[in-house]
Protein backbone atom coordinates (compact mmCIF):
# COMPACT_ATOMS: atom_id res chain seq x y z
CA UNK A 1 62.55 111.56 103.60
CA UNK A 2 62.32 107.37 104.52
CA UNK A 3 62.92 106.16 107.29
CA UNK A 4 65.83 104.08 105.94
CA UNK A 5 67.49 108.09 104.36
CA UNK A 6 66.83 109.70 108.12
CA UNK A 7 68.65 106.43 109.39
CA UNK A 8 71.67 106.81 107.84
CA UNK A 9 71.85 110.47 107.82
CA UNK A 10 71.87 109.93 111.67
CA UNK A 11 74.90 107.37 111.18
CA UNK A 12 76.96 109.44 109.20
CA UNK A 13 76.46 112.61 111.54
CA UNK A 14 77.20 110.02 114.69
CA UNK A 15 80.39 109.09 112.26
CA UNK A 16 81.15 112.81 111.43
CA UNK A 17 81.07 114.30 115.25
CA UNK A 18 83.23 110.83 116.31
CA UNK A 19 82.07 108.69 118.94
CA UNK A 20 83.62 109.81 121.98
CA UNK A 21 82.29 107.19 124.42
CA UNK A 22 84.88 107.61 127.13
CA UNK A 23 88.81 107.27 127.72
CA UNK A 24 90.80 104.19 126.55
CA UNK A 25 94.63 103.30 127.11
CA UNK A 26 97.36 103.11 124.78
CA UNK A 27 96.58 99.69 124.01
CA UNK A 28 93.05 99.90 124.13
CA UNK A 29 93.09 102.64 121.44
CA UNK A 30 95.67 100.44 119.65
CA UNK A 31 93.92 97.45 119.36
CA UNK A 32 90.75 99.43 118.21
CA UNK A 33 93.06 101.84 115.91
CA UNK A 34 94.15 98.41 114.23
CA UNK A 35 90.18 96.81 114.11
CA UNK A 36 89.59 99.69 111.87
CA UNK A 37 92.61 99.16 109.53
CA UNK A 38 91.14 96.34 109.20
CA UNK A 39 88.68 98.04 106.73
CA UNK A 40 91.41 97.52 103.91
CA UNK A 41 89.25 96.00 101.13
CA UNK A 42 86.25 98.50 101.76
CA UNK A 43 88.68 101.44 100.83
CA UNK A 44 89.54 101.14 97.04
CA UNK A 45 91.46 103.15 94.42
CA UNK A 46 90.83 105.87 92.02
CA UNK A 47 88.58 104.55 89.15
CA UNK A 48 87.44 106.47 85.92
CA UNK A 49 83.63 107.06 85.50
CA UNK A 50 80.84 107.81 88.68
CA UNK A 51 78.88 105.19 87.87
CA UNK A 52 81.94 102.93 88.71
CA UNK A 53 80.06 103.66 92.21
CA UNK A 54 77.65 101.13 92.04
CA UNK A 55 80.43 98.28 90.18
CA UNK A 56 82.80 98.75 93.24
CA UNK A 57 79.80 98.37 95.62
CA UNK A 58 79.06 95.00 94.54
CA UNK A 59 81.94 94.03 94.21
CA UNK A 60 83.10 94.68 98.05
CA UNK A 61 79.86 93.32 99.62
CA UNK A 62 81.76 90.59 100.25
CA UNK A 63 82.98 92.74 103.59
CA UNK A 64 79.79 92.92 104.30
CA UNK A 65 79.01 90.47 107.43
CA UNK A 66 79.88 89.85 111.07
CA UNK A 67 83.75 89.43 111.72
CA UNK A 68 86.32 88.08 114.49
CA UNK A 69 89.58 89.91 115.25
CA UNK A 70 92.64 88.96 116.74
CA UNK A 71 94.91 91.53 117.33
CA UNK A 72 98.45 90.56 118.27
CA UNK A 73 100.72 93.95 119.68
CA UNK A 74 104.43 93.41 121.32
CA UNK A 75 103.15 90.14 122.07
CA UNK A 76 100.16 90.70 123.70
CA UNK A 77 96.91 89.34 121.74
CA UNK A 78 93.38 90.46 122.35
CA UNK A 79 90.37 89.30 119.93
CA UNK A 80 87.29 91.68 119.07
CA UNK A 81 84.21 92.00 116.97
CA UNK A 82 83.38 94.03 113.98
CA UNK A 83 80.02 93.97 112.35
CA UNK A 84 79.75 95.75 108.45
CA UNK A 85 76.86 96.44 106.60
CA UNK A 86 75.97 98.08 103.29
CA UNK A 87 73.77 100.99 103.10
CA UNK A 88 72.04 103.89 100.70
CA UNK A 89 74.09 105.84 99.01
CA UNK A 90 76.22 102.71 97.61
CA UNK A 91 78.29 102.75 100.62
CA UNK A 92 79.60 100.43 103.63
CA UNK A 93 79.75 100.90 107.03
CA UNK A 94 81.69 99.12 109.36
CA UNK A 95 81.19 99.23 113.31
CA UNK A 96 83.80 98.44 115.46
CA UNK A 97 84.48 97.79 119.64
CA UNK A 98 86.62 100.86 119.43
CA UNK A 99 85.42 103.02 116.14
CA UNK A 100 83.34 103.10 113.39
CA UNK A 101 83.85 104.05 109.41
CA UNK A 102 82.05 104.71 106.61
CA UNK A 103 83.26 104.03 102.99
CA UNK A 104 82.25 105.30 99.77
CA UNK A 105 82.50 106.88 96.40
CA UNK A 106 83.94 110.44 96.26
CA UNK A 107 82.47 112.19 92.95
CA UNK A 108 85.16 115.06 93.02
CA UNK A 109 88.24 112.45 93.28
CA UNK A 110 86.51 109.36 91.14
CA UNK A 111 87.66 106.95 94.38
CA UNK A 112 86.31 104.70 96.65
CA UNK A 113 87.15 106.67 100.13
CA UNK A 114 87.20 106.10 104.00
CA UNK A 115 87.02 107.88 107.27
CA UNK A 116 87.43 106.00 110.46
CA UNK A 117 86.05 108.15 113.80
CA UNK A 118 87.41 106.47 117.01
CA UNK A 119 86.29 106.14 120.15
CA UNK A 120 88.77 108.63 121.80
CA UNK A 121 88.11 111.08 119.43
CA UNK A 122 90.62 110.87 116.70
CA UNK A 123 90.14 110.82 112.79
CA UNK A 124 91.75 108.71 110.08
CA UNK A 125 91.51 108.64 106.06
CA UNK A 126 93.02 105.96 104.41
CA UNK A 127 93.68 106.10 100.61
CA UNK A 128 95.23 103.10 99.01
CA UNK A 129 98.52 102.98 97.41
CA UNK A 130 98.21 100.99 93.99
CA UNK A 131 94.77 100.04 92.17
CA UNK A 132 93.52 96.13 93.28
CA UNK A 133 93.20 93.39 90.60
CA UNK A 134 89.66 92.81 89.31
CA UNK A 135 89.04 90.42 93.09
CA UNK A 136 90.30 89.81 96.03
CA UNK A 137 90.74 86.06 96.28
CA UNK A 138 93.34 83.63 98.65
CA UNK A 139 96.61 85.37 98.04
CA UNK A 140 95.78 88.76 96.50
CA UNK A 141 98.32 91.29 98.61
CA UNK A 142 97.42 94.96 98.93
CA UNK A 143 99.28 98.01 100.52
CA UNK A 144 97.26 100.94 102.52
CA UNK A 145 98.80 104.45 103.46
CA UNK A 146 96.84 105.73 106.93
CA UNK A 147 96.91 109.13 108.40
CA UNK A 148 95.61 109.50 111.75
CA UNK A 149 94.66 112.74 113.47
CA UNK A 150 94.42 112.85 117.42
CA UNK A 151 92.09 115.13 119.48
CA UNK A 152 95.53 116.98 120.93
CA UNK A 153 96.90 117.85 117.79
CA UNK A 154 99.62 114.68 117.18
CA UNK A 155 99.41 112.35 114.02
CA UNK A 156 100.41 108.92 113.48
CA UNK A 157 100.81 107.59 110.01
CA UNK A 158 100.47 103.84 109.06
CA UNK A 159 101.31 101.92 106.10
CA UNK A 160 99.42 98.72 106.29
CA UNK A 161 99.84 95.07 104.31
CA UNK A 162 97.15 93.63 103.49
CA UNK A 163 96.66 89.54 102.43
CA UNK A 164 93.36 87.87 101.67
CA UNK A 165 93.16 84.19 103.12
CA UNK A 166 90.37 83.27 101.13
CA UNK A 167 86.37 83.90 100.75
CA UNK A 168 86.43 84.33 104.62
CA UNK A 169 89.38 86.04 105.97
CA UNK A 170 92.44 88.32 105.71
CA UNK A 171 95.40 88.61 107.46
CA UNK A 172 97.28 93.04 107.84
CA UNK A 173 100.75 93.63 108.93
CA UNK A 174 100.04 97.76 109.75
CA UNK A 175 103.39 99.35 110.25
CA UNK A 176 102.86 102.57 112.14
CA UNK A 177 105.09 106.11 112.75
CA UNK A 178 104.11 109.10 115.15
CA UNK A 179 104.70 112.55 113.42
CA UNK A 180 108.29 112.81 114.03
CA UNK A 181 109.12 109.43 112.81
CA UNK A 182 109.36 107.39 116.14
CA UNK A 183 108.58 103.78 115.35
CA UNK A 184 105.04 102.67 116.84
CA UNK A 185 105.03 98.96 117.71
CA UNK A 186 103.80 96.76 114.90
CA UNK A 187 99.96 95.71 114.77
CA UNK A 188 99.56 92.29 113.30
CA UNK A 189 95.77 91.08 112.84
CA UNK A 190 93.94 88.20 111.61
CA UNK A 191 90.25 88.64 110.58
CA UNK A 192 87.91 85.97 110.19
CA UNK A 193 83.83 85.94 108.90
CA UNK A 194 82.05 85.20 111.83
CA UNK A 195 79.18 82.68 109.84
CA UNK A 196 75.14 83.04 110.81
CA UNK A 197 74.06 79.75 112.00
């Protein structure tokens, strides 16, 4: 096994267990909840053939890079980093302040898929609602259904708009319900490349 295979086998088990680093308030997990939703073009549709894999790989290393959030909640706006890189395997993973995802092709269900492990403990899958055009470029709107699982049992579902601002940003509207239907405040986020100089 390389060094690079033993690498990432140790990601995806640190994804798979969670990363349960320590307690975080409502807001907290909020704004990190919303950093990962903001994994929207990493976590495309059903296509037809496995070897699709490698197609939809290159096409969304374009997420791939260092990125700025702002994260605006009831008013209140806080700003945090996100770093994603591309790995073996054909897939991305994308490390946030307050989770961390990984996102690839699923042989059994010919999709691109995601899993988001946060830092409190709880577990979300996001599946997206209508296939993308051929690229994302300034304008291009997609929509995102989220289900989140907690560590006590609860689950919030999310549906989540997403805009591309150009080659170097996106903007999400995420929209978010707890299991009986209680509206969750509304998470609105800008995300901007963050350039090597």
């Amino acid at each position: 096994m390389s060094s690079r295979t033993r690498m990432m086998s140790r990601l995806v088990s640190r994804c798979s267990n969670g990363l349960t680093l320590g307690g975080a308030s409502h807001a907290s997990r909020a704004a990190g909840w919303v950093s990962l939703t903001l994994i929207a073009a990493l976590t495309f549709p059903a296509v037809s053939r496995s070897d699709d894999a490698e197609e939809l790989f290159q096409r969304f290393r374009f997420f791939q890079g260092n990125w700025k959030i702002e994260v605006e909640i009831e008013g209140k706006k806080s700003t945090e980093t996100a770093r994603c890189i591309g790995t073996v395997g054909n897939c991305n993973i994308w490390f946030g302040e307050q989770a961390t995802s990984i996102h690839g092709f699923d042989p059994k269900t010919k999709s691109w898929r995601s899993v988001v492990h946060f830092k409190d403990g709880s577990r979300m899958e996001r599946v997206i609602a209508k296939s993308p055009p051929a690229s994302i470029v300034a304008g291009t709107q997609l929509a995102f259904s989220d289900t989140t699982l907690h560590p006590d049992g609860r689950k919030t579902y999310a549906t989540v708009a997403f805009t591309c601002l150009g080659p170097d940003g996106f903007r999400e509207v995420t929209t978010r319900k707890d299991q009986d239907g209680k509206q969750l405040p509304t998470v609105t986020s800008i995300v901007r490349r963050v350039k090597s100089r």
